[in-house]
C-alpha atoms as a PDB file:
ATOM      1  CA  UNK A   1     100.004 144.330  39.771  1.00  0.00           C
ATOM      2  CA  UNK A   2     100.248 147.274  37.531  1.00  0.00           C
ATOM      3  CA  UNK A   3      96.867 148.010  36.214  1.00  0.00           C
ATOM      4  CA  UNK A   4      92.905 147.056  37.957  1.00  0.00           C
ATOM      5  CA  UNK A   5      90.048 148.276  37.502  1.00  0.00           C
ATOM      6  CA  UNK A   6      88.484 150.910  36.975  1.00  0.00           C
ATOM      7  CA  UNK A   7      91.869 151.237  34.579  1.00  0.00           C
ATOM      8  CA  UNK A   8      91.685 147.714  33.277  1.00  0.00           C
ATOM      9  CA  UNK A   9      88.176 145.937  31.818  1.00  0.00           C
ATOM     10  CA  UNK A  10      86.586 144.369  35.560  1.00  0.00           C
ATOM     11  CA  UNK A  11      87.694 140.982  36.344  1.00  0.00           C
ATOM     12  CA  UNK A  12      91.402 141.093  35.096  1.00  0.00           C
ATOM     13  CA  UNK A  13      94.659 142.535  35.988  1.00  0.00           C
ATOM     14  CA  UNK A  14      97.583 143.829  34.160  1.00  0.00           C
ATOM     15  CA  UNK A  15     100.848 142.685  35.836  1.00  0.00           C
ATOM     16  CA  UNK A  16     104.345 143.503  35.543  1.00  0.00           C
ATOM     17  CA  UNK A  17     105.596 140.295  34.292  1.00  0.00           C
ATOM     18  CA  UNK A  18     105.091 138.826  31.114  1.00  0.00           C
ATOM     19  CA  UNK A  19     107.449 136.544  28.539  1.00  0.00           C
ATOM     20  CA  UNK A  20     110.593 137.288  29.801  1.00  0.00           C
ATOM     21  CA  UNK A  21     110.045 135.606  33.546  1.00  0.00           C
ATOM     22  CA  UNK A  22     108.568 132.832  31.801  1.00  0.00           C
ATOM     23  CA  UNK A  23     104.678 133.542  31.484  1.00  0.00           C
ATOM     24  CA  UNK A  24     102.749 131.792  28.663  1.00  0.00           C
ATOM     25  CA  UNK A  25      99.160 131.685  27.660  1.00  0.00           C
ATOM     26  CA  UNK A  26      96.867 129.679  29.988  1.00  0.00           C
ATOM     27  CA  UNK A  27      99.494 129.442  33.199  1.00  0.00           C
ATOM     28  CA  UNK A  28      97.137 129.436  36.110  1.00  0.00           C
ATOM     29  CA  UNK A  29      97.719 132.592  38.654  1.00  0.00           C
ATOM     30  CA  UNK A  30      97.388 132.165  42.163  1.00  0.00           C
ATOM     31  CA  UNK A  31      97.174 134.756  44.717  1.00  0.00           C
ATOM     32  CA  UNK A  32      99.508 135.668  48.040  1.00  0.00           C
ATOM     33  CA  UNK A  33      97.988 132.416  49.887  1.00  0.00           C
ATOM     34  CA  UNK A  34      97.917 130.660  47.023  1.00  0.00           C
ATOM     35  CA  UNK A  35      94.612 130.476  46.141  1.00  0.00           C
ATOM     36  CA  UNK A  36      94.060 130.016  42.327  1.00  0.00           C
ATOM     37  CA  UNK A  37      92.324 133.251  40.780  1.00  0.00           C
ATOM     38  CA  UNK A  38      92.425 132.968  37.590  1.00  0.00           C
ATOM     39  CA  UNK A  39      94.905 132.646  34.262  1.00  0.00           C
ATOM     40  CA  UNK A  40      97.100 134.239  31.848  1.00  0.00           C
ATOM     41  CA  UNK A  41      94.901 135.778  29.250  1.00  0.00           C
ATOM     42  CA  UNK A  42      97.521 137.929  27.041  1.00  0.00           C
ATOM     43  CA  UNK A  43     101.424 138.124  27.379  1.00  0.00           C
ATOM     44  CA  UNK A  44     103.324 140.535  26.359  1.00  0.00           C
ATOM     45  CA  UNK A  45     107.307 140.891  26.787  1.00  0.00           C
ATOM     46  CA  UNK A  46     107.275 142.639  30.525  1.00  0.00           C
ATOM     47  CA  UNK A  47     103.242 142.044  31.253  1.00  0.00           C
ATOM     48  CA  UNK A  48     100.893 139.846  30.962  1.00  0.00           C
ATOM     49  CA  UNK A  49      96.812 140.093  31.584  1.00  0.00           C
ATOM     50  CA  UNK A  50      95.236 138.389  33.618  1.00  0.00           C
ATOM     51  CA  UNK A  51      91.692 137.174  33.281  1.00  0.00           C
ATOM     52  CA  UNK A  52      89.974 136.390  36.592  1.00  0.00           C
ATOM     53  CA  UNK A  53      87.598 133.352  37.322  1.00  0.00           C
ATOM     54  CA  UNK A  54      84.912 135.368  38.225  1.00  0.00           C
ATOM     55  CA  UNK A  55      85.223 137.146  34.376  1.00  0.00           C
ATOM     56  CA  UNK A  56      82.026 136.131  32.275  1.00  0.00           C
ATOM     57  CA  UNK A  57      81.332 133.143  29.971  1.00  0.00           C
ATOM     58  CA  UNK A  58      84.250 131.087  32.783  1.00  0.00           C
ATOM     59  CA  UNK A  59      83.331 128.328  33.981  1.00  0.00           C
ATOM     60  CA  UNK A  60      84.860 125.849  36.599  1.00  0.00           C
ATOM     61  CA  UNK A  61      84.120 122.458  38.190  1.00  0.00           C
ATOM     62  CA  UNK A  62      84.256 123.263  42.141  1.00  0.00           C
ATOM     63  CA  UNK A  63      82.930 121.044  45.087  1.00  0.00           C
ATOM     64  CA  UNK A  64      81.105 122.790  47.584  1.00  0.00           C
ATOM     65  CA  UNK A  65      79.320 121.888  51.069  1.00  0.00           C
ATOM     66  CA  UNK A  66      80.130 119.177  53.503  1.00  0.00           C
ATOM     67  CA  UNK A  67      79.546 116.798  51.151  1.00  0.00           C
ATOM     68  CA  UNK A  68      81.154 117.656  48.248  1.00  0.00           C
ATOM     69  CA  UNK A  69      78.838 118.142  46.003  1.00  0.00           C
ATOM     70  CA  UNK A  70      80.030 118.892  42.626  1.00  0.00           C
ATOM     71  CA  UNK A  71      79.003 121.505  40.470  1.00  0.00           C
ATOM     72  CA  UNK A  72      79.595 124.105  38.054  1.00  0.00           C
ATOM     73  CA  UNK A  73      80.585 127.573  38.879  1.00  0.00           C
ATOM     74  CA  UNK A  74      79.982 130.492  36.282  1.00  0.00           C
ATOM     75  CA  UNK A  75      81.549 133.491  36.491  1.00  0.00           C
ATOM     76  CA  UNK A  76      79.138 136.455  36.622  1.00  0.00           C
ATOM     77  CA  UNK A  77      81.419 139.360  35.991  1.00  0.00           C
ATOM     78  CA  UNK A  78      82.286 142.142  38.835  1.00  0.00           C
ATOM     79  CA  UNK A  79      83.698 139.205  40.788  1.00  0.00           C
ATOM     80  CA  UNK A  80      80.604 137.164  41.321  1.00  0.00           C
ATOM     81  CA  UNK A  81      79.455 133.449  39.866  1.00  0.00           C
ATOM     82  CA  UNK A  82      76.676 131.969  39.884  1.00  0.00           C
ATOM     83  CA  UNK A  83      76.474 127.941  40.534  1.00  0.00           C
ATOM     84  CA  UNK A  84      74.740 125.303  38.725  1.00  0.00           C
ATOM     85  CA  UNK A  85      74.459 121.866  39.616  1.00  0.00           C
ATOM     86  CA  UNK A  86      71.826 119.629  40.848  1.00  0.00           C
ATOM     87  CA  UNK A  87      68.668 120.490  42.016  1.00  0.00           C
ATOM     88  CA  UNK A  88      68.198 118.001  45.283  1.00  0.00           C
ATOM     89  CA  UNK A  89      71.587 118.914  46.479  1.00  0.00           C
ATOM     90  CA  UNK A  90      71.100 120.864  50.077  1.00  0.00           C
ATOM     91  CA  UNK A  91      73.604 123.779  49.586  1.00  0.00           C
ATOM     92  CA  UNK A  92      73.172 127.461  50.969  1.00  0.00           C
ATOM     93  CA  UNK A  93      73.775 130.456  49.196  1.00  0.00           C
ATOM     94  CA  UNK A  94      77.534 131.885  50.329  1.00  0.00           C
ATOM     95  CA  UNK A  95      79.282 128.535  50.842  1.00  0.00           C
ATOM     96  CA  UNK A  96      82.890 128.071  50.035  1.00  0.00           C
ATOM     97  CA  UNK A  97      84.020 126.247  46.762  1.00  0.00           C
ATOM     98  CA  UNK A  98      86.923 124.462  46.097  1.00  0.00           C
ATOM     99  CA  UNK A  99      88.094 124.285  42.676  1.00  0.00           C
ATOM    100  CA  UNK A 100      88.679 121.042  40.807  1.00  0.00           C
ATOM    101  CA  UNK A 101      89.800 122.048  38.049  1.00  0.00           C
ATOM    102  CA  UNK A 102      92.949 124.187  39.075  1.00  0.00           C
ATOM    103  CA  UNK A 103      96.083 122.479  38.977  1.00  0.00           C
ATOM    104  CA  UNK A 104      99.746 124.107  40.011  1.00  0.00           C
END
């Protein structure tokens, strides 16, 4: 990573690999335990920014709880989201996601 905030806009990253390793627009970034984070918003010839899932205006389909409910999480900005899916579903506040619509 070359560049996070406060010197890059909150919920992205400038990294020092862009074009010529490969990058393109959209590639899906996953962190050290591969857990997706987020994709390839810019590239550049040796960077690329990346745009976090938490970033505003992103959403994703994740499942969440024991059962798997499906909803919709929106990113809030300053690494938070907020979730929207049904109302009768029995979910706490601070449970785990997984993402659905991530793929390697």
């Amino acid at each position: 990573m070359t560049e996070k905030p406060p010197f890059s806009p909150y919920d992205s990253l400038i990294i020092s690999a862009g074009s010529n390793e490969g990058l393109t627009l959209n590639n899906p970034v996953f962190d050290d335990m591969g857990t997706p984070i987020g994709t390839i918003g810019a590239v550049y010839l040796n960077a690329a920014k990346v745009v976090l899932f938490s970033s505003s205006n992103t959403t994703l389909s994740v499942t969440i709880g024991d059962k798997k409910y499906e909803i919709s999480a929106l990113g809030a900005g300053g690494g938070g989201f907020y979730g929207k899916g049904a109302r009768d579903r029995d979910t706490k506040n601070g449970r785990r996601g997984l993402y659905s619509d991530i793929r390697a």
